[in-house]
Protein backbone atom coordinates (compact mmCIF):
# COMPACT_ATOMS: atom_id res chain seq x y z
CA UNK A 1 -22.89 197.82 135.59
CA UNK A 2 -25.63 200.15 136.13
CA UNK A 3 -27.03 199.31 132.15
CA UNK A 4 -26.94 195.32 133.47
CA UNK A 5 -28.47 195.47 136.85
CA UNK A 6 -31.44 197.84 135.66
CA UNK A 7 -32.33 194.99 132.74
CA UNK A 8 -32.16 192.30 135.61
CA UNK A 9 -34.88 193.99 136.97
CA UNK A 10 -32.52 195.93 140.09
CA UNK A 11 -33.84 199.31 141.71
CA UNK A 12 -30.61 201.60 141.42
CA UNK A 13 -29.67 204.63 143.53
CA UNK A 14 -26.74 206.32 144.04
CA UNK A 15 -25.21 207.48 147.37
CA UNK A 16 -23.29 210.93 146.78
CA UNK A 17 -20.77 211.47 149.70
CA UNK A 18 -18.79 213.87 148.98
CA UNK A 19 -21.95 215.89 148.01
CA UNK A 20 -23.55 215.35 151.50
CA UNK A 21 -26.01 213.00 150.82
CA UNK A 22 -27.45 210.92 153.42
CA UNK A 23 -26.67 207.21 153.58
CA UNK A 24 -29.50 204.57 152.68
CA UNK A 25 -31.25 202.90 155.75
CA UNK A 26 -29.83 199.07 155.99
CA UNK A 27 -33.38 197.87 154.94
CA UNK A 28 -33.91 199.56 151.77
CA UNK A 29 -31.27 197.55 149.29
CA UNK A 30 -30.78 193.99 149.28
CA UNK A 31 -26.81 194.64 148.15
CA UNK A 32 -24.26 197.80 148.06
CA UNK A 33 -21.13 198.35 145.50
CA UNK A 34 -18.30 200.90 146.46
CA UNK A 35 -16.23 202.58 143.70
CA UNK A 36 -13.82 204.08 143.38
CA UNK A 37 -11.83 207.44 143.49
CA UNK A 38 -8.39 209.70 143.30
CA UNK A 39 -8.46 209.59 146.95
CA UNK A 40 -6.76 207.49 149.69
CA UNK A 41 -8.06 205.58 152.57
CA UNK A 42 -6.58 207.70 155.32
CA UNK A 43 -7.51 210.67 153.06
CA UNK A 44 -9.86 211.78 156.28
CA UNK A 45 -9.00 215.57 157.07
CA UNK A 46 -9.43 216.23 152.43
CA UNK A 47 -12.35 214.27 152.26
CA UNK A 48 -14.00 213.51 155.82
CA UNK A 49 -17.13 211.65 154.94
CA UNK A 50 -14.47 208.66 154.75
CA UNK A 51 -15.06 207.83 158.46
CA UNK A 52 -18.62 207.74 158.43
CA UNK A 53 -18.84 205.92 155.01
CA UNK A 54 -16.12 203.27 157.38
CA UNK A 55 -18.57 202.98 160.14
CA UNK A 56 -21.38 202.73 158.09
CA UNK A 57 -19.57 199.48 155.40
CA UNK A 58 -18.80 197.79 158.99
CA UNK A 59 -22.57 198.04 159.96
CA UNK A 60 -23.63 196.50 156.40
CA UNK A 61 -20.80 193.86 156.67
CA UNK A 62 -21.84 192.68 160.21
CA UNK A 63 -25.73 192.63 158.84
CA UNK A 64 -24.47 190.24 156.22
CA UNK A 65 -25.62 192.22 153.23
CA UNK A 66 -23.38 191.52 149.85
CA UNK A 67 -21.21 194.11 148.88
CA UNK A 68 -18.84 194.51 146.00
CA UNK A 69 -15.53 197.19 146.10
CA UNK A 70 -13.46 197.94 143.34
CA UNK A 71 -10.28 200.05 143.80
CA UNK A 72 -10.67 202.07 146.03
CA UNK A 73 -14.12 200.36 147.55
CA UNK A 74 -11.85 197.43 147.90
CA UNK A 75 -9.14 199.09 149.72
CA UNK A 76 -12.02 200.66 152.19
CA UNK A 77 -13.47 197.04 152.72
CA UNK A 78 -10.21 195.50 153.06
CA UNK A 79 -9.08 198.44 155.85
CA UNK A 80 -12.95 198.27 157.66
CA UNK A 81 -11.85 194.40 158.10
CA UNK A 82 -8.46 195.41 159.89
CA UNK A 83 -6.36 194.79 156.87
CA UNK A 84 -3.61 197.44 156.10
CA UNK A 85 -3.90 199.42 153.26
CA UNK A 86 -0.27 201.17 152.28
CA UNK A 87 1.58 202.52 148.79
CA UNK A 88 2.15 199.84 146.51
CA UNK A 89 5.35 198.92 145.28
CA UNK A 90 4.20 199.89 141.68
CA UNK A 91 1.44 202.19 140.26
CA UNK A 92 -0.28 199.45 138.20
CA UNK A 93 -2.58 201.71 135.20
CA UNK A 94 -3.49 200.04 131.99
CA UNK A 95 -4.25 196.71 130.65
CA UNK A 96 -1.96 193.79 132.67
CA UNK A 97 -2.92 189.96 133.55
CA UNK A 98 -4.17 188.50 136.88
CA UNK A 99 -3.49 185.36 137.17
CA UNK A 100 -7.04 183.32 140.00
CA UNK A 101 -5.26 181.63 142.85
CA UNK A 102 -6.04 177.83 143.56
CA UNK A 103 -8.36 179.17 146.74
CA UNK A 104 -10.83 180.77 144.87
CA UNK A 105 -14.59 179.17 146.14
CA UNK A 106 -16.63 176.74 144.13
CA UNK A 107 -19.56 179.28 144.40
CA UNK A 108 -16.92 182.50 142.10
CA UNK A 109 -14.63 179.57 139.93
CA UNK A 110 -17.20 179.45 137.39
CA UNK A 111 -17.21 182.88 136.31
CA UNK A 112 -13.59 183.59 136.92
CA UNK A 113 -10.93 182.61 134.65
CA UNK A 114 -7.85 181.52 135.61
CA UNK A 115 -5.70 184.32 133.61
CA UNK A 116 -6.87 187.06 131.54
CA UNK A 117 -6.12 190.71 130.76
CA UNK A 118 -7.87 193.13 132.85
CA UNK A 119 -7.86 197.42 133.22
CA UNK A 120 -6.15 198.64 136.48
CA UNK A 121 -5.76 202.34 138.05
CA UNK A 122 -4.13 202.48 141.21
CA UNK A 123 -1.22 203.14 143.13
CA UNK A 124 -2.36 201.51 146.74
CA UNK A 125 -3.00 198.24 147.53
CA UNK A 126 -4.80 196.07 150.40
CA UNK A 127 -2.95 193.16 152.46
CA UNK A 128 -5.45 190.42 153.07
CA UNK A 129 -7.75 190.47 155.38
CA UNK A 130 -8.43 187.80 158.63
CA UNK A 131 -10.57 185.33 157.14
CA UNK A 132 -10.54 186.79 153.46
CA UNK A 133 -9.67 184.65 150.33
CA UNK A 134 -7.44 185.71 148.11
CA UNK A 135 -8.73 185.38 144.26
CA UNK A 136 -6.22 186.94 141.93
CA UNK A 137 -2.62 188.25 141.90
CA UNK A 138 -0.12 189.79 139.22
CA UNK A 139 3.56 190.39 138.97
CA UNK A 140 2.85 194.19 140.02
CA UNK A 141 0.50 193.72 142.93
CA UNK A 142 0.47 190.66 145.23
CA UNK A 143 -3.38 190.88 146.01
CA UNK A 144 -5.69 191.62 143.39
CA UNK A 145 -9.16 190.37 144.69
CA UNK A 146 -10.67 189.22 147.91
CA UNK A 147 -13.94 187.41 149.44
CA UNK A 148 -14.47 187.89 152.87
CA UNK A 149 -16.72 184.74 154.15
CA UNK A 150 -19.63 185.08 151.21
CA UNK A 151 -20.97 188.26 151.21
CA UNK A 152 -17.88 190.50 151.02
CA UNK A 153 -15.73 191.13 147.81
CA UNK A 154 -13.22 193.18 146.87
CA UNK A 155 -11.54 193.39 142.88
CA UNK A 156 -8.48 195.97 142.88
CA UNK A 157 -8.59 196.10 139.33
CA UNK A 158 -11.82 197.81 136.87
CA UNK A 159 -13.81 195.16 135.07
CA UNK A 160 -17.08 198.12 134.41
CA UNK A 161 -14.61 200.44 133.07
CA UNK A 162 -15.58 201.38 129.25
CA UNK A 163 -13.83 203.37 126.25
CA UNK A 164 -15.57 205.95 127.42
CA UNK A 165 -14.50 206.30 131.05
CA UNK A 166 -11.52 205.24 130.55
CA UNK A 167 -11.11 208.48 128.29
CA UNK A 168 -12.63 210.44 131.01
CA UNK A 169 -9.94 208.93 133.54
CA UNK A 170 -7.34 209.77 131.53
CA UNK A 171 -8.63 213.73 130.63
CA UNK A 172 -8.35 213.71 134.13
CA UNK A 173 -5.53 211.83 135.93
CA UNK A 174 -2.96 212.49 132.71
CA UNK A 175 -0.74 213.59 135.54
CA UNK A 176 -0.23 209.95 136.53
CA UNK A 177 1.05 208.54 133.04
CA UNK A 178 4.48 208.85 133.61
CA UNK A 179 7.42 206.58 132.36
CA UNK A 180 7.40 203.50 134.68
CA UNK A 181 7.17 199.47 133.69
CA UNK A 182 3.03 199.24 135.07
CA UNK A 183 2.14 202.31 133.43
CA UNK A 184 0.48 202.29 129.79
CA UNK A 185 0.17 205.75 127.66
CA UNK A 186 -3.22 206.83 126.68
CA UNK A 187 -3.20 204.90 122.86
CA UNK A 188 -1.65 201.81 124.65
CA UNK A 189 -5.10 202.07 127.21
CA UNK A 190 -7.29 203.29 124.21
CA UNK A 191 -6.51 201.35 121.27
CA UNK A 192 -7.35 197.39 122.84
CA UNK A 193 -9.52 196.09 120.25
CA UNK A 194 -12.61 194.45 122.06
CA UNK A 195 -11.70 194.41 125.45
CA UNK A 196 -13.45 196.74 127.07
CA UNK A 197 -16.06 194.43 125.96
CA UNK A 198 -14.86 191.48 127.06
CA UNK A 199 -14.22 192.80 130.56
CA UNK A 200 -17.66 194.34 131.01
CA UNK A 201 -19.04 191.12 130.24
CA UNK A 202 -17.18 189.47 133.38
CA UNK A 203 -18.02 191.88 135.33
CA UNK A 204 -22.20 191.11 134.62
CA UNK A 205 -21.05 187.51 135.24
CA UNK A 206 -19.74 188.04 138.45
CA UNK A 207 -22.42 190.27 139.33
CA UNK A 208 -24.86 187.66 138.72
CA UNK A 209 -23.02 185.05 140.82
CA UNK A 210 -21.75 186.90 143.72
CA UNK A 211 -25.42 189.00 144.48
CA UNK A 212 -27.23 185.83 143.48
CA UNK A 213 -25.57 183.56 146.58
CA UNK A 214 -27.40 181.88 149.31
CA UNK A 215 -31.01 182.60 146.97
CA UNK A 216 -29.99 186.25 146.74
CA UNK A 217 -31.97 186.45 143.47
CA UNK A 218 -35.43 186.32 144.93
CA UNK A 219 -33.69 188.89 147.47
CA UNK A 220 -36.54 192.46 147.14
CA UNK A 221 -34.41 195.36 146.92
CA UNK A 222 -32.44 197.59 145.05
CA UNK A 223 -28.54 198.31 144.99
């Protein structure tokens, strides 16, 4: 993501919580993505910049500014909005299908496709949140994706993962790649041909339609 948004002409910065840094002021970026991590939403006494980075995504939802959560960014959104976030049923890691659900907006069908093959890491999931959309599902994990109104979205699986970080995932989650039916070994992640590629090159798609609603192009301001 960060290689696409900096040739579309985006000021990056990165916000460093568990390293104390200080969150941006509301004014200075026109959008905001949350990432992921090993660590759960109710993870608070571990890792206790989690309540002030919950205050601070309801403040930048209730301003209206875009934001995008994968994973674990999508489990905080989807908990901010009074959704519950629990264990799912299945740790889902490797490559599996989502399958778009027939709700999915005029302003996202373009760039989403109605089945393909995407990377996944994770072991919670997110119900659906009051007024949310749901956009994908899969045989492991009943919610994939949500938009909340137009400015909110949340994708439980990795479309900006690459070779490379996947690799790095692995070298250090190996713990997790136990025998189970959602869980791929390292080759079965590794070896995939071209899709890393392919799944990076949703992930600019979206990018470009999702922080380019309502004129959010000519938007000044970095991410």
């Amino acid at each position: 993501m960060e290689e696409w948004l900096a040739e579309q002409g985006y000021d990056l910065f990165c916000t460093r919580l568990w390293a104390g840094d200080l969150f941006p002021p509301l004014d200075s970026f026109a959008g905001l993505i949350v990432m992921g991590g090993p660590m759960g939403v109710f993870d608070h006494d571990e890792y206790p910049w989690l309540y002030r980075e919950k205050v601070y995504l309801r403040t930048v939802i209730d301003r209206g500014i875009p934001i995008l959560g994968i994973c674990l960014g999508a489990q905080l959104l989807a908990d901010v909005l009074g959704a519950e976030v629990r264990a799912n049923p299945e740790k889902e890691i490797g490559w599996f299908p989502v399958v778009r659900t027939p709700d999915v907006p005029v302003s996202l069908a373009s760039v989403l496709p109605k089945e393909f093959t995407v990377f996944h890491w994770h072991g919670d999931t997110f119900a659906l949140p009051a007024d949310a959309v749901r956009l994908y599902t899969s045989k492991a994990c009943a919610n994939q994706a949500f938009l909340y109104k137009d400015h909110v979205l949340g994708l439980q699986f990795h479309l900006e993962t690459t070779r490379g970080s996947a690799a790095g995932l692995i070298d250090n989650c190996r713990q997790e790649l136990v025998s189970a039916p959602w869980i791929q070994s390292e080759a079965e992640m590794l070896n995939c041909g071209n899709r890393f590629g392919e799944i990076n090159k949703y992930m600019q798609q979206i990018l470009k339609q999702f922080f380019s609603l309502r004129g959010r192009e000519e938007a000044e301001g970095g991410l």
